[in-house]
N, C-alpha and C. Protein backbone atom coordinates (compact mmCIF):
# COMPACT_ATOMS: atom_id res chain seq x y z
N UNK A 1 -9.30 16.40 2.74
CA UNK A 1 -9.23 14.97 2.96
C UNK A 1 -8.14 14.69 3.99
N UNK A 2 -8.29 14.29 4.88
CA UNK A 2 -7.57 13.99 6.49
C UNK A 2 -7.11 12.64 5.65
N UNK A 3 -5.69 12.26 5.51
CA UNK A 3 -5.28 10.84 5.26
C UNK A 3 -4.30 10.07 6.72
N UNK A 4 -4.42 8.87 6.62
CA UNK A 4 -3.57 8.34 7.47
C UNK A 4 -2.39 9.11 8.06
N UNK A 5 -1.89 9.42 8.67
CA UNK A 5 -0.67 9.81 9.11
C UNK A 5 -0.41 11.02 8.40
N UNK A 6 -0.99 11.74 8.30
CA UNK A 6 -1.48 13.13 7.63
C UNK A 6 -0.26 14.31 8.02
N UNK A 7 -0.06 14.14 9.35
CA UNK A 7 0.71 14.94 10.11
C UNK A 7 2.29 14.81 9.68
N UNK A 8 2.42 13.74 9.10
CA UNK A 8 3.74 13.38 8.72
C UNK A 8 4.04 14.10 6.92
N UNK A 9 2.50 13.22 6.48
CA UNK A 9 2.34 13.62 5.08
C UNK A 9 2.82 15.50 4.64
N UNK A 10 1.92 15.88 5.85
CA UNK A 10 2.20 17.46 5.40
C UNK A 10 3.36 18.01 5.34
N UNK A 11 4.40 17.32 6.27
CA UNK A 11 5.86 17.79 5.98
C UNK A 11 6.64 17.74 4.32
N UNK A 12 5.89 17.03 3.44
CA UNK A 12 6.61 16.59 2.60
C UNK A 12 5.99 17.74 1.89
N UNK A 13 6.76 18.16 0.84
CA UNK A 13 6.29 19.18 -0.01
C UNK A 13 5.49 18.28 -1.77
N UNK A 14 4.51 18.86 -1.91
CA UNK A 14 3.65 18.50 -2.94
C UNK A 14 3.22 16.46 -2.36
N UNK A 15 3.11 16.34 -1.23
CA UNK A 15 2.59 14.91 -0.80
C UNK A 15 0.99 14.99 -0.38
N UNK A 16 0.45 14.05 -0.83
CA UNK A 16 0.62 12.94 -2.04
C UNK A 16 0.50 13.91 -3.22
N UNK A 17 0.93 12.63 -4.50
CA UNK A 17 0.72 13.33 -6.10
C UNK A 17 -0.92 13.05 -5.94
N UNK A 18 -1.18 13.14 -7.18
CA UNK A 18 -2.09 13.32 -8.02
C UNK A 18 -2.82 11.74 -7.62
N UNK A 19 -4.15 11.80 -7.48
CA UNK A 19 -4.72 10.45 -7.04
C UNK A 19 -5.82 9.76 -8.68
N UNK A 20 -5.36 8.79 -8.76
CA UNK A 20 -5.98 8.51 -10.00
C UNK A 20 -8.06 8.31 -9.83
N UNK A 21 -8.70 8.42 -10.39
CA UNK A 21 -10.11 8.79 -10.33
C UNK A 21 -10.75 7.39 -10.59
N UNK A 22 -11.77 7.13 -9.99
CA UNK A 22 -12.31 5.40 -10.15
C UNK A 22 -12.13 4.52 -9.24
N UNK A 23 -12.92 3.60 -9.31
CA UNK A 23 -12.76 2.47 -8.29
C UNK A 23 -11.35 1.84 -9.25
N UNK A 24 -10.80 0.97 -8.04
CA UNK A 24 -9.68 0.41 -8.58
C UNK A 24 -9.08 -1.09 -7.71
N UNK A 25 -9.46 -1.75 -7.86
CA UNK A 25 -8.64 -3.40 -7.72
C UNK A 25 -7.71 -3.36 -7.01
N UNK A 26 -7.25 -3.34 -5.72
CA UNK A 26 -5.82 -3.14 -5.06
C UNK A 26 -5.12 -4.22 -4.59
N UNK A 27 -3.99 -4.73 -4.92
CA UNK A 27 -4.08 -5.85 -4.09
C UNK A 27 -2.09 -6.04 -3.06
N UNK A 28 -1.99 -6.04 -1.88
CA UNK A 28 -1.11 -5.74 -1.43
C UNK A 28 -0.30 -7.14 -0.92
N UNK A 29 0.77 -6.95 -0.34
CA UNK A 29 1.47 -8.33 0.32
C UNK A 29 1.42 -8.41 1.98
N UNK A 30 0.90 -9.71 2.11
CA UNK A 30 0.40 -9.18 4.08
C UNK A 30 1.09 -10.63 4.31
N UNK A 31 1.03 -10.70 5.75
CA UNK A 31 1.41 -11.35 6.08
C UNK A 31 -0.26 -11.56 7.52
N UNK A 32 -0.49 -12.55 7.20
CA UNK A 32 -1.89 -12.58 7.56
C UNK A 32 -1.63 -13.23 9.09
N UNK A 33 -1.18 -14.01 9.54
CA UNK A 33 -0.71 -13.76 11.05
C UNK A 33 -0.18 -12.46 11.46
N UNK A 34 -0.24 -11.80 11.17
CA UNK A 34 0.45 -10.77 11.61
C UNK A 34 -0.63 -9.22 10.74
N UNK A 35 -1.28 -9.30 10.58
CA UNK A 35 -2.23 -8.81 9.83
C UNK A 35 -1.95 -6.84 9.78
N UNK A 36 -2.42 -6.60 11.12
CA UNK A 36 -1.90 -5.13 11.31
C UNK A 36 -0.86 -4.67 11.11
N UNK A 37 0.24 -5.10 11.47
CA UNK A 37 1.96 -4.85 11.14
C UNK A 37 2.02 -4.81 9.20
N UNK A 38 1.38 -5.44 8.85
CA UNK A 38 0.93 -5.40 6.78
C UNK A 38 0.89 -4.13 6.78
N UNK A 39 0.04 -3.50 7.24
CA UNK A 39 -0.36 -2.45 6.75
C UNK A 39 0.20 -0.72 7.36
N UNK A 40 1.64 -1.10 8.18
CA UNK A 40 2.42 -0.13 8.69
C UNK A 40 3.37 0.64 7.43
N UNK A 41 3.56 1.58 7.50
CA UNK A 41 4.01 2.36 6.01
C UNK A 41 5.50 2.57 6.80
N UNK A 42 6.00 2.70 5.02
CA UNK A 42 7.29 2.40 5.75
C UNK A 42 8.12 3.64 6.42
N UNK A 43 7.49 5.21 5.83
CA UNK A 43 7.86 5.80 6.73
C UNK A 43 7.83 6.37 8.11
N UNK A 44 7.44 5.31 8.86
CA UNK A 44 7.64 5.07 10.05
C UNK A 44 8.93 5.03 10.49
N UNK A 45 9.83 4.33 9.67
CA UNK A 45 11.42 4.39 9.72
C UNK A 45 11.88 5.78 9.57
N UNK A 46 13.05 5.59 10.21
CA UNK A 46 13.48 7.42 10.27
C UNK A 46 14.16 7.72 8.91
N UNK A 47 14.71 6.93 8.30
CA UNK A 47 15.65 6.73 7.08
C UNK A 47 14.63 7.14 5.79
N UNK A 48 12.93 6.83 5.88
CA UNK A 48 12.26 6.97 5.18
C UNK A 48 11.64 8.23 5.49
N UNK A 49 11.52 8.75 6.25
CA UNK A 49 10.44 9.79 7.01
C UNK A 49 10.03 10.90 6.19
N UNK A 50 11.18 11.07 5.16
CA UNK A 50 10.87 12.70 4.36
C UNK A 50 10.59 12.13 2.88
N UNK A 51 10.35 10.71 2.82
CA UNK A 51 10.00 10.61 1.24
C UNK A 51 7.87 10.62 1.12
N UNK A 52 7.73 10.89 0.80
CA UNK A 52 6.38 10.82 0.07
C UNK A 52 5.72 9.36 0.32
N UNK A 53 6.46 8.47 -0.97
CA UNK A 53 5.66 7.19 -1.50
C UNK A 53 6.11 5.92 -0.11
N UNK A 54 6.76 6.98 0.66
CA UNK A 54 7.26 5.85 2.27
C UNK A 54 6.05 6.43 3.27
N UNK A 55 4.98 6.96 2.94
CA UNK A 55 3.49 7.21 3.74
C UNK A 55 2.21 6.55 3.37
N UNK A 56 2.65 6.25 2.03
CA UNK A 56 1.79 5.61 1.41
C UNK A 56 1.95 3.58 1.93
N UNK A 57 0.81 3.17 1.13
CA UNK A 57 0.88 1.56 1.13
C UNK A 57 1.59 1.16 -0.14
N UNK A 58 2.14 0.27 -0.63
CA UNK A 58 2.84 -0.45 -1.73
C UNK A 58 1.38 -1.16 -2.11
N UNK A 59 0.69 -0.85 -3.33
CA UNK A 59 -0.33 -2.05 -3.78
C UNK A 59 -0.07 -2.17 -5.11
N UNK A 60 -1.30 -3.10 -5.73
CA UNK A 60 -0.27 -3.35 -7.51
C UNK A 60 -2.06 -3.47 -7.92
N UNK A 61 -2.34 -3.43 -9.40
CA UNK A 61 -3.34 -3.48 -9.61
C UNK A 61 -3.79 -5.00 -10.74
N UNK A 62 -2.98 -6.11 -10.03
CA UNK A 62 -3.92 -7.41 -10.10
C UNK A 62 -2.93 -8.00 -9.11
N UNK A 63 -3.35 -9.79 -9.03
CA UNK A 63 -2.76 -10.13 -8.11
C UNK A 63 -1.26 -10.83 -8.88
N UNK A 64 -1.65 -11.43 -10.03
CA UNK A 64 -0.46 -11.62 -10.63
C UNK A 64 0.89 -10.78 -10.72
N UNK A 65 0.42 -9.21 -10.95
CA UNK A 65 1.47 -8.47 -10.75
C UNK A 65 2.00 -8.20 -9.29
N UNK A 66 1.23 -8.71 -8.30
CA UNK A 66 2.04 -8.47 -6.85
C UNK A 66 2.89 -9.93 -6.74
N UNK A 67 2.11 -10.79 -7.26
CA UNK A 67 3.42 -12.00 -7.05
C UNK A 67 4.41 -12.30 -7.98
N UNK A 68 4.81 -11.39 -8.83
CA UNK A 68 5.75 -11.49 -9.34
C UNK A 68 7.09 -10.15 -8.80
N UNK A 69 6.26 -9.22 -8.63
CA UNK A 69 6.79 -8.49 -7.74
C UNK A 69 7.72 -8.75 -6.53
N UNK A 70 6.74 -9.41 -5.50
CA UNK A 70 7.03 -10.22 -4.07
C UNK A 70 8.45 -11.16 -4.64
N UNK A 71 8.37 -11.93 -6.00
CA UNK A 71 9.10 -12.77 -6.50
C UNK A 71 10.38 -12.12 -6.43
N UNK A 72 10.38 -11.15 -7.03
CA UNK A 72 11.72 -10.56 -7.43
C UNK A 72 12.23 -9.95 -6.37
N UNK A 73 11.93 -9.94 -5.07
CA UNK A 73 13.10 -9.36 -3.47
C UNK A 73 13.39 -10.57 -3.09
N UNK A 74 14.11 -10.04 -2.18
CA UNK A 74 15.37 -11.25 -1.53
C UNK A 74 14.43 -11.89 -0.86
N UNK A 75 15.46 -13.10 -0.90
CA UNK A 75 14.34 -14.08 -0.04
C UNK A 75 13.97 -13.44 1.22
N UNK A 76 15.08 -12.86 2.09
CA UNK A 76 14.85 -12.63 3.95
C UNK A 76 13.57 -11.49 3.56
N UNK A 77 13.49 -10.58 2.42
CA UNK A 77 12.39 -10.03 2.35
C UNK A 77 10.70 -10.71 2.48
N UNK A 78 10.65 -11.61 1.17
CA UNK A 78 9.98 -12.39 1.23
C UNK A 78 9.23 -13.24 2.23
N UNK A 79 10.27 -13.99 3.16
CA UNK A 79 9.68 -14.45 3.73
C UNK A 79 8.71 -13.66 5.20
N UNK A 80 8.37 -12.33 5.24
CA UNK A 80 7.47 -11.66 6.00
C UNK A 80 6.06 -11.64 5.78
N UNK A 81 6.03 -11.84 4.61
CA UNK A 81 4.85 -12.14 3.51
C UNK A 81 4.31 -13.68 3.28
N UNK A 82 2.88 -13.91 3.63
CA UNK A 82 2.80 -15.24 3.27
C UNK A 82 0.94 -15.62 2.75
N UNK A 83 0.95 -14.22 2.25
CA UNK A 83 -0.56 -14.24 1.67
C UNK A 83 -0.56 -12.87 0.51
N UNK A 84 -1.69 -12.99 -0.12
CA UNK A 84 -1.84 -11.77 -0.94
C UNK A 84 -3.24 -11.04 -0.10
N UNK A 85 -3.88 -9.65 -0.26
CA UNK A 85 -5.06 -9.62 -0.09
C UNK A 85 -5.67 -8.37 -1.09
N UNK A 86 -6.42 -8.34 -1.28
CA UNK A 86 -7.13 -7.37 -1.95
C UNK A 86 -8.13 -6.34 -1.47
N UNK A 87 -8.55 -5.38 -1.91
CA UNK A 87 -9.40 -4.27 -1.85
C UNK A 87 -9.97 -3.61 -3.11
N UNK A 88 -11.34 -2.94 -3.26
CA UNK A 88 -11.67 -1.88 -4.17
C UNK A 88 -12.14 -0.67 -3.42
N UNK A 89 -10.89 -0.16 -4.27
CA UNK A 89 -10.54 1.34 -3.75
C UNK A 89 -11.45 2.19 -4.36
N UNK A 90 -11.87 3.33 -3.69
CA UNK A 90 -12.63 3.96 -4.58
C UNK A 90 -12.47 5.48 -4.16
N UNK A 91 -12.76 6.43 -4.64
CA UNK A 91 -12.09 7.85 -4.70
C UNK A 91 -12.10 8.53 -3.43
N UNK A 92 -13.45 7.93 -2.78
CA UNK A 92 -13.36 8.35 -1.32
C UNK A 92 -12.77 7.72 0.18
N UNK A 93 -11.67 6.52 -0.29
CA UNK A 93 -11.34 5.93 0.72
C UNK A 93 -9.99 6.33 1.22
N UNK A 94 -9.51 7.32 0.00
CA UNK A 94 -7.69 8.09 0.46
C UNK A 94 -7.45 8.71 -1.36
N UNK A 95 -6.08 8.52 -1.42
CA UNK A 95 -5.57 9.01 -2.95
C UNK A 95 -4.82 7.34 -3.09
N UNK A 96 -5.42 7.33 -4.43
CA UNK A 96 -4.40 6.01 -5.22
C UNK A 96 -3.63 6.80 -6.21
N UNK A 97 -2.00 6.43 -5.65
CA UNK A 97 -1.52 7.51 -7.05
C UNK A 97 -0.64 6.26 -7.93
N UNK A 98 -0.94 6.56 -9.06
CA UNK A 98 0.20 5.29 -9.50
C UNK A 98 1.66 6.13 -9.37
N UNK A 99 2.22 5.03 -9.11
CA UNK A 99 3.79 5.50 -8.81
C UNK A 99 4.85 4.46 -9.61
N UNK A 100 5.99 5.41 -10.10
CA UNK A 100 7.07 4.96 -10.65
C UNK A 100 6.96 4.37 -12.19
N UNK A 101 7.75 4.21 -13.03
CA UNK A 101 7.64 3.81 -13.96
C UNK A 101 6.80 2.55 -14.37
N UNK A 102 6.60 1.85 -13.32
CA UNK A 102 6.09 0.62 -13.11
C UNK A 102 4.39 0.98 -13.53
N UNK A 103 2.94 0.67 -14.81
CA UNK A 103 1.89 1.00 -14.29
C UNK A 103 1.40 0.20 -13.39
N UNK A 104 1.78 -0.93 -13.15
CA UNK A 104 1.11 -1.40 -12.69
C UNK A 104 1.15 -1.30 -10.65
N UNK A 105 2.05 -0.88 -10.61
CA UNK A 105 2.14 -0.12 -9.14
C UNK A 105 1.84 1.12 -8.58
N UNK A 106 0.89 0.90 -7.39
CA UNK A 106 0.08 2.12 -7.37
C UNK A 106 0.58 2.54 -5.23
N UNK A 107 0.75 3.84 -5.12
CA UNK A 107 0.93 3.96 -3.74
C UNK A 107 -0.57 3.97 -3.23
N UNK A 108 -1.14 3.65 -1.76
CA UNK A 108 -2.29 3.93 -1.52
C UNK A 108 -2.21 4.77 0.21
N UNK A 109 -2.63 5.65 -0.22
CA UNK A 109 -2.84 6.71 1.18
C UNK A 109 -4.13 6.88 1.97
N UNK A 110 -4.64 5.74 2.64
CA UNK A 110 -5.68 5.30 2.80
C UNK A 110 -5.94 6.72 4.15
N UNK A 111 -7.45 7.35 3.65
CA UNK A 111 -7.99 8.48 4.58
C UNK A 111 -8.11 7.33 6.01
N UNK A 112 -7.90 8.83 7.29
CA UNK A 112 -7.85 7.80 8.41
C UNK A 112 -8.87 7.43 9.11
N UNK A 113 -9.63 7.44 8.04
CA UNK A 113 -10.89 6.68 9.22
C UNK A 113 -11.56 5.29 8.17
N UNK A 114 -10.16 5.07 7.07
CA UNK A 114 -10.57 3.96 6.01
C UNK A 114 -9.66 2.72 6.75
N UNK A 115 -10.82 1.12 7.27
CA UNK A 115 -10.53 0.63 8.24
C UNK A 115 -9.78 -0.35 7.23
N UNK A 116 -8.44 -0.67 7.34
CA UNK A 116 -7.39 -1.61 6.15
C UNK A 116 -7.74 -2.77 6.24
N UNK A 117 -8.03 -3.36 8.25
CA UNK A 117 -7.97 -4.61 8.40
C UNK A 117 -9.25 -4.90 7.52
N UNK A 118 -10.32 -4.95 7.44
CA UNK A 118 -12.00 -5.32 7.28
C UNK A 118 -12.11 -4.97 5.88
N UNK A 119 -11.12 -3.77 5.26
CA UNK A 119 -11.50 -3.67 4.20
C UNK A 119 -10.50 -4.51 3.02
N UNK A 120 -9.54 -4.62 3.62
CA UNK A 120 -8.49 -5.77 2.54
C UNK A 120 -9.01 -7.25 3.14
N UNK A 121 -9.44 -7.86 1.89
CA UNK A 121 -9.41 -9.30 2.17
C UNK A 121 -8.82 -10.56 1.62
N UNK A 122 -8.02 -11.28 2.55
CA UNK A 122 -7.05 -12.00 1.93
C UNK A 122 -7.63 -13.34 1.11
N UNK A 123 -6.75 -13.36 0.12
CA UNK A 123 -7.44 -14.36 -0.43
C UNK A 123 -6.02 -15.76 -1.32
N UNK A 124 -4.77 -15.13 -0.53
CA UNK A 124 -4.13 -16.52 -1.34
C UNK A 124 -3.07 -16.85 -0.21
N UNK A 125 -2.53 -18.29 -0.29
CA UNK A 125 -0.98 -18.06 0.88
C UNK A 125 -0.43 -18.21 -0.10
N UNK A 126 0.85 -17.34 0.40
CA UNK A 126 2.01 -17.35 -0.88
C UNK A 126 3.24 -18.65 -0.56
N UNK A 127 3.14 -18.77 0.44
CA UNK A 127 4.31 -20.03 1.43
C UNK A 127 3.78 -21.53 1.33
């Protein structure tokens, strides 16, 4: 399975974990003027580059749990964000791994030929 930014991924040892099995409800924080820049991972940053879950996407599995989420960072965070959008993920579009103690937060390592813009669709403003 070729994932997004794959080349980066392989540096990391045991990246990605374990991808959970099933379609699955995804729903992330975008900023819908700005639509493509949403969906840049954060290890793109050099500070992030050797972690794992910084290749992945940040998604949550309803929308309530992403806006309470979004709720709880600083405002200057916040305000980059001014929509929610959603997707159903399904086993062949990358690995969904849930991550962190949190269940309801899941990383998503979308394979690179899985198109983010067309396939996440927004559906709330948060502003």
């Amino acid at each position: 399975m070729d994932l997004l930014h794959q080349e980066h991924i392989n540096k990391i040892e045991n990246c990605p974990l374990h991808s959970q099995n099933g379609e699955l409800k995804l729903y992330r924080w975008v900023n819908k003027d700005k639509l493509l820049n949403s969906f840049i991972p954060n290890g793109i940053r050099p500070k992030h580059s050797t972690t794992c879950l910084a290749w992945g996407l940040s998604t949550f599995n309803s929308k309530d749990s992403a806006i309470q989420e979004l709720n709880n960072l600083s405002k200057s965070i916040r305000r980059k964000y001014n929509a929610i959008a959603w997707c159903n993920v399904k086993d062949d579009d990358g690995v969904k791994h849930q991550s962190g103690n949190k269940r309801h937060h899941y990383t998503f390592y979308p394979k690179i030929n899985f198109d983010l813009i067309n396939n996440f669709q927004v559906i709330e403003d948060e502003n």
